[in-house]
PDB file of N, CA and C in Angstrom:
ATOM      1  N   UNK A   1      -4.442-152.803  -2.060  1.00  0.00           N
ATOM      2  CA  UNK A   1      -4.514-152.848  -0.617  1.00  0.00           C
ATOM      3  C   UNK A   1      -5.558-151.833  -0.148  1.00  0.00           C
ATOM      4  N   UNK A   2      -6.388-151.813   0.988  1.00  0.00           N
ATOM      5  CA  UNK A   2      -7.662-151.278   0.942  1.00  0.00           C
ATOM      6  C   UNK A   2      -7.272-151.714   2.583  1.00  0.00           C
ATOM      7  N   UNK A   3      -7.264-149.814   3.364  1.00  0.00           N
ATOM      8  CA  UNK A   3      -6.594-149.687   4.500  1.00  0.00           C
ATOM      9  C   UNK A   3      -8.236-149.649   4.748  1.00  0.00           C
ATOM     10  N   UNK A   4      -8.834-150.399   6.570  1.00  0.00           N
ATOM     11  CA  UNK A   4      -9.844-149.988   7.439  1.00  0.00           C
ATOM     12  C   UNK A   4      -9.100-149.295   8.512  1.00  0.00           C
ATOM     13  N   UNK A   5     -10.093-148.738   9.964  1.00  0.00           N
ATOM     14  CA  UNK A   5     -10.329-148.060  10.814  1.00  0.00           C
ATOM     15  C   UNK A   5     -11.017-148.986  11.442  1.00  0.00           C
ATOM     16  N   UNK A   6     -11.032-149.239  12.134  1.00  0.00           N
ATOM     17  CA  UNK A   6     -12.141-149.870  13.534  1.00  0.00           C
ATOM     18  C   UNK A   6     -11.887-149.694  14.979  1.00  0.00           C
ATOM     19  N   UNK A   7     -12.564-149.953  15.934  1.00  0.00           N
ATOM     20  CA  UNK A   7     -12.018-149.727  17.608  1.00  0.00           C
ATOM     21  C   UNK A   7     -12.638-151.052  17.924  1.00  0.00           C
ATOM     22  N   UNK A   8     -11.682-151.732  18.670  1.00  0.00           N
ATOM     23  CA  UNK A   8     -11.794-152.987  19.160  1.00  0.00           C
ATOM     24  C   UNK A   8     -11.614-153.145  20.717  1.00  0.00           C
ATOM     25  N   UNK A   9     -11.985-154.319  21.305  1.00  0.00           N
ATOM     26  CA  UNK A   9     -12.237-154.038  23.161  1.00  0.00           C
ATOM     27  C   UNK A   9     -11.707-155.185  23.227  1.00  0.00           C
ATOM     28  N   UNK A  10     -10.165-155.448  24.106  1.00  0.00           N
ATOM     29  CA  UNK A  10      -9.608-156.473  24.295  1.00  0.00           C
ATOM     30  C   UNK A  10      -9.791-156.323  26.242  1.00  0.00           C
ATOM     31  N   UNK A  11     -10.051-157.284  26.733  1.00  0.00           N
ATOM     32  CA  UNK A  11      -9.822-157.330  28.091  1.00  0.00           C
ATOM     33  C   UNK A  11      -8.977-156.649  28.832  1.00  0.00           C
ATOM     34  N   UNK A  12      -9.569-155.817  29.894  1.00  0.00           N
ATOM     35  CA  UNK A  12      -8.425-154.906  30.797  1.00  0.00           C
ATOM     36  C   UNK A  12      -7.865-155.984  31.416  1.00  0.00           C
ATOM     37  N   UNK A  13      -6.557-156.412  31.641  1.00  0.00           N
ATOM     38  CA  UNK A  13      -5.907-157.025  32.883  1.00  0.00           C
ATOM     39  C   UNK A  13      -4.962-156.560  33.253  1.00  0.00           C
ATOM     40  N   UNK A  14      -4.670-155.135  33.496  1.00  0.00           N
ATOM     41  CA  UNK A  14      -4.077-153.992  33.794  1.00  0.00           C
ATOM     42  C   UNK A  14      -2.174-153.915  32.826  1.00  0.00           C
ATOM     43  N   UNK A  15      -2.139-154.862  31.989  1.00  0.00           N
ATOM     44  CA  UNK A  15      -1.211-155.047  30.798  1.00  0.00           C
ATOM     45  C   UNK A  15      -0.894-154.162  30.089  1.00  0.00           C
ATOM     46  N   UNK A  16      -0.755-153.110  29.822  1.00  0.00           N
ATOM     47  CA  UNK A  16      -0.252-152.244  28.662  1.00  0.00           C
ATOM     48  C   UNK A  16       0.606-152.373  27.903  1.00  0.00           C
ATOM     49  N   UNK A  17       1.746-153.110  28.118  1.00  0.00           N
ATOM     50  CA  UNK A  17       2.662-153.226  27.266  1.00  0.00           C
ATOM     51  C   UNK A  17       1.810-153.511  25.632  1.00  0.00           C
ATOM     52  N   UNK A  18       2.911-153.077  24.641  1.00  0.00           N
ATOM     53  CA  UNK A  18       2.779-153.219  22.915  1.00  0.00           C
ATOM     54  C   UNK A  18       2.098-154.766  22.892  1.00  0.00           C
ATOM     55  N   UNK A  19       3.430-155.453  23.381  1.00  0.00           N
ATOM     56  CA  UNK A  19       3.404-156.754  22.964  1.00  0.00           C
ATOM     57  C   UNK A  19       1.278-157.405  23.618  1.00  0.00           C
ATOM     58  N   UNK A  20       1.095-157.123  24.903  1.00  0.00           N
ATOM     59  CA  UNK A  20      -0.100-158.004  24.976  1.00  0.00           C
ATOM     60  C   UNK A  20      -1.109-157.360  24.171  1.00  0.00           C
ATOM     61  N   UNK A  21      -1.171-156.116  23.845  1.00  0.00           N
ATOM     62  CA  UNK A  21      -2.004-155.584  23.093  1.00  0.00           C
ATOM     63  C   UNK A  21      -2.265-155.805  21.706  1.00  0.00           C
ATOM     64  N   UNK A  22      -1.068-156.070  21.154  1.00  0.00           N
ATOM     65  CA  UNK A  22      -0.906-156.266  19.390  1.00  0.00           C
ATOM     66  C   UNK A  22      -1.364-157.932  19.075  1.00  0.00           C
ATOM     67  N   UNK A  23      -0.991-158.858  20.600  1.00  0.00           N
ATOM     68  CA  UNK A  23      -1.347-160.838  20.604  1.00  0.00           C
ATOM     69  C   UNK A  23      -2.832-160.558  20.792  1.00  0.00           C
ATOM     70  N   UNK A  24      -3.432-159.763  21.456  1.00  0.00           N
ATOM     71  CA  UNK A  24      -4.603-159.306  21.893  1.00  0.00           C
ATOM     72  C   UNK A  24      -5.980-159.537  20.166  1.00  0.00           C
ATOM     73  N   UNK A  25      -5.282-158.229  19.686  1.00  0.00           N
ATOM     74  CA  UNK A  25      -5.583-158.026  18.077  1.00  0.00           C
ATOM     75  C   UNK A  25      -5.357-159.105  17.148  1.00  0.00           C
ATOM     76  N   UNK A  26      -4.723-159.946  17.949  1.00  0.00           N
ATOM     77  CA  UNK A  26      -4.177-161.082  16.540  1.00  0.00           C
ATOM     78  C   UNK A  26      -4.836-161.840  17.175  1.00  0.00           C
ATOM     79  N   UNK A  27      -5.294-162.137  18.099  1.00  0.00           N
ATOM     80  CA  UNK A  27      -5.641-163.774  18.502  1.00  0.00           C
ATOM     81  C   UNK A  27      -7.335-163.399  18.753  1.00  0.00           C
ATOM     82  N   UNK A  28      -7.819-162.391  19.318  1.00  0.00           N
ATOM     83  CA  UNK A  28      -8.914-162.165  19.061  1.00  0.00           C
ATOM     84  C   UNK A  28      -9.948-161.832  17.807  1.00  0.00           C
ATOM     85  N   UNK A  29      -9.206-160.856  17.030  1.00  0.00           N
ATOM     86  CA  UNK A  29      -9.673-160.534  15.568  1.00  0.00           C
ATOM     87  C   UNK A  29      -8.900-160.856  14.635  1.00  0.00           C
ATOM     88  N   UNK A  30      -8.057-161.565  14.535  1.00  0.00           N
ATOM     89  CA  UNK A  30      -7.212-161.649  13.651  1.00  0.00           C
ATOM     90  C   UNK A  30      -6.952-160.804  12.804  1.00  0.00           C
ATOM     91  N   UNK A  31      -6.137-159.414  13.149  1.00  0.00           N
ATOM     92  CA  UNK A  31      -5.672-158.511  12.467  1.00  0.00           C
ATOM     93  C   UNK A  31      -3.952-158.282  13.367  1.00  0.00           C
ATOM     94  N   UNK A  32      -3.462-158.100  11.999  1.00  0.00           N
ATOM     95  CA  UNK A  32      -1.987-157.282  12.332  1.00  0.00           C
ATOM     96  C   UNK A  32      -2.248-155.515  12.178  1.00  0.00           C
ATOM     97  N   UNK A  33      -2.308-154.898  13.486  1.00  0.00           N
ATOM     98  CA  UNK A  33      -2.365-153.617  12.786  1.00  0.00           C
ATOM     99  C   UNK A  33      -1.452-152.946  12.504  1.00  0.00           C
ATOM    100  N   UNK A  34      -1.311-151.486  11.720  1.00  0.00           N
ATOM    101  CA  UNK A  34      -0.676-151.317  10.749  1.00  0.00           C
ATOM    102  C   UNK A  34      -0.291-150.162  11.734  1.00  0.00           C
ATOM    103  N   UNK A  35      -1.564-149.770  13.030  1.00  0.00           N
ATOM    104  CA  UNK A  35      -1.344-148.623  13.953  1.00  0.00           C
ATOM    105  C   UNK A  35      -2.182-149.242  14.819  1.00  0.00           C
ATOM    106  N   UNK A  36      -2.198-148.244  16.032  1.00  0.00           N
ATOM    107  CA  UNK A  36      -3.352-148.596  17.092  1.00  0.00           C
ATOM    108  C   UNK A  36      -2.961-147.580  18.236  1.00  0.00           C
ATOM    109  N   UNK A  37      -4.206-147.191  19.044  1.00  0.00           N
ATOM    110  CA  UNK A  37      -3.876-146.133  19.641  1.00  0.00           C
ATOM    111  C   UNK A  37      -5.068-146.561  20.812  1.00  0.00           C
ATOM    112  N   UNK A  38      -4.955-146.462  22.252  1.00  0.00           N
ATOM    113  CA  UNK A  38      -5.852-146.704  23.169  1.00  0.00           C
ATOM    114  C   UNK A  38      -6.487-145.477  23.155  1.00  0.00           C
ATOM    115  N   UNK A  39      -7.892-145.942  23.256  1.00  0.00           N
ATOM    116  CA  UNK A  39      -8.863-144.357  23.117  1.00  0.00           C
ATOM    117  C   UNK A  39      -9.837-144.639  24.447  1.00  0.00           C
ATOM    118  N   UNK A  40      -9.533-145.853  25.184  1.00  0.00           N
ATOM    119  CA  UNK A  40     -10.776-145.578  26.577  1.00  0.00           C
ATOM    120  C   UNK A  40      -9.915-146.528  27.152  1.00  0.00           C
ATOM    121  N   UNK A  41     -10.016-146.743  28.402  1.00  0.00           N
ATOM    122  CA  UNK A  41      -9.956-147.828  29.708  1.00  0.00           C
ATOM    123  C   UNK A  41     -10.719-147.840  30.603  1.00  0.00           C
ATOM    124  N   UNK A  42     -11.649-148.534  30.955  1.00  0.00           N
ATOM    125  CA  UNK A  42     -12.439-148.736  31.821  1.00  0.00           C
ATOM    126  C   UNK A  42     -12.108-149.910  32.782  1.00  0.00           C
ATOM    127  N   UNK A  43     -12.421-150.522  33.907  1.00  0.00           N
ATOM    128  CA  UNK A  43     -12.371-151.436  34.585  1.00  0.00           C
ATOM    129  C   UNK A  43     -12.326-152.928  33.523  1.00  0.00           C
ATOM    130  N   UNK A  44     -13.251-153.336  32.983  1.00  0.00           N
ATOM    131  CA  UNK A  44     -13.459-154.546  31.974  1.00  0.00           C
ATOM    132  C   UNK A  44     -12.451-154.036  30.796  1.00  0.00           C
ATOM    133  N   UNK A  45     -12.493-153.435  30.096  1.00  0.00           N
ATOM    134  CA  UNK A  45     -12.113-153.490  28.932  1.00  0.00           C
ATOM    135  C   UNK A  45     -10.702-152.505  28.429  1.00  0.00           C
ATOM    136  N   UNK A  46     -10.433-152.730  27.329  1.00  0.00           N
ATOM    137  CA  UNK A  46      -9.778-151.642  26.900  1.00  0.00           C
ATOM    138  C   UNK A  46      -9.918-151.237  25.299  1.00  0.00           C
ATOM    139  N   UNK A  47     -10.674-149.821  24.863  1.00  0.00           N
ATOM    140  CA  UNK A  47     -11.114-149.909  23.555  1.00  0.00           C
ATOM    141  C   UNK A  47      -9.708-149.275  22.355  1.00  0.00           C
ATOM    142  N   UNK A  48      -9.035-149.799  21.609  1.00  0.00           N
ATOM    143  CA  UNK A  48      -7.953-149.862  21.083  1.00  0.00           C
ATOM    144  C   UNK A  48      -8.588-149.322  19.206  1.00  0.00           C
ATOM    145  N   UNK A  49      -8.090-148.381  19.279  1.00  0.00           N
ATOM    146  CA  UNK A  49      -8.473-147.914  17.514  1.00  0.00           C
ATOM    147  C   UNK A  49      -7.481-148.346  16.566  1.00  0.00           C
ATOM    148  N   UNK A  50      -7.864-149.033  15.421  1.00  0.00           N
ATOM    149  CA  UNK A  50      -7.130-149.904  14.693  1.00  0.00           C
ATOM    150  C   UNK A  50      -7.095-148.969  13.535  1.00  0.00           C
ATOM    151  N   UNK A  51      -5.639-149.727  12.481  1.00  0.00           N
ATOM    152  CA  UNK A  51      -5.926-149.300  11.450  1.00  0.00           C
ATOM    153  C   UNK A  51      -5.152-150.749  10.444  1.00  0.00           C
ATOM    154  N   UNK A  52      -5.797-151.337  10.127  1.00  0.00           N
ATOM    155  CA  UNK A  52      -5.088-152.718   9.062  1.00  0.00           C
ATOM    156  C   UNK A  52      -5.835-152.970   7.745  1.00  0.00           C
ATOM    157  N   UNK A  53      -4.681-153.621   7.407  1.00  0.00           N
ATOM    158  CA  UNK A  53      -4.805-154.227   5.681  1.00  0.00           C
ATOM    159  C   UNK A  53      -6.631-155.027   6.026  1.00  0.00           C
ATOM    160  N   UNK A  54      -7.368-154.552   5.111  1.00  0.00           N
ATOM    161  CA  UNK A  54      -8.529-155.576   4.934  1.00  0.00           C
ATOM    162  C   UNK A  54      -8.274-156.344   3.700  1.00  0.00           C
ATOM    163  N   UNK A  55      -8.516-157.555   4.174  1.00  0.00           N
ATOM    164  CA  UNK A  55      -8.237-158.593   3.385  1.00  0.00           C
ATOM    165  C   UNK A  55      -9.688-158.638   2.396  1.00  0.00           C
ATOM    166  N   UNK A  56      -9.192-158.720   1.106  1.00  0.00           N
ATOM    167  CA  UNK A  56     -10.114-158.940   0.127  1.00  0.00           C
ATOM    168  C   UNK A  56     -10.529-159.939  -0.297  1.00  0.00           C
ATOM    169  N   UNK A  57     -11.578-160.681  -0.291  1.00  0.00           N
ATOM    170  CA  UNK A  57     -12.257-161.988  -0.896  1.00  0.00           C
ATOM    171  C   UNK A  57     -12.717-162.261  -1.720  1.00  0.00           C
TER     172      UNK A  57
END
């Protein structure tokens, strides 16, 4: 298993809850993360720091 790091920008629509944030990560990047932590909010966006399984090919 071979853990990444990345920060990802799911749409602000003033939502915070776990749940739209984690469908957010799955339906946009298709990742389950393993953590995640909001590191900006701006008007448009919201930048979310990941940490998930990278899938090996």
């Amino acid at each position: 298993m071979q853990i990444q790091s990345k920060i990802f920008e799911i749409k602000n629509t003033g939502d915070f809850s776990v749940e739209y944030i984690e469908s957010q990560l799955k339906n946009l990047y298709m990742i389950i993360p393993l953590r995640w932590a909001i590191v900006e909010i701006n008007k448009e966006s919201i930048s979310i720091n990941t940490a998930f399984e990278k899938t090996i090919s």
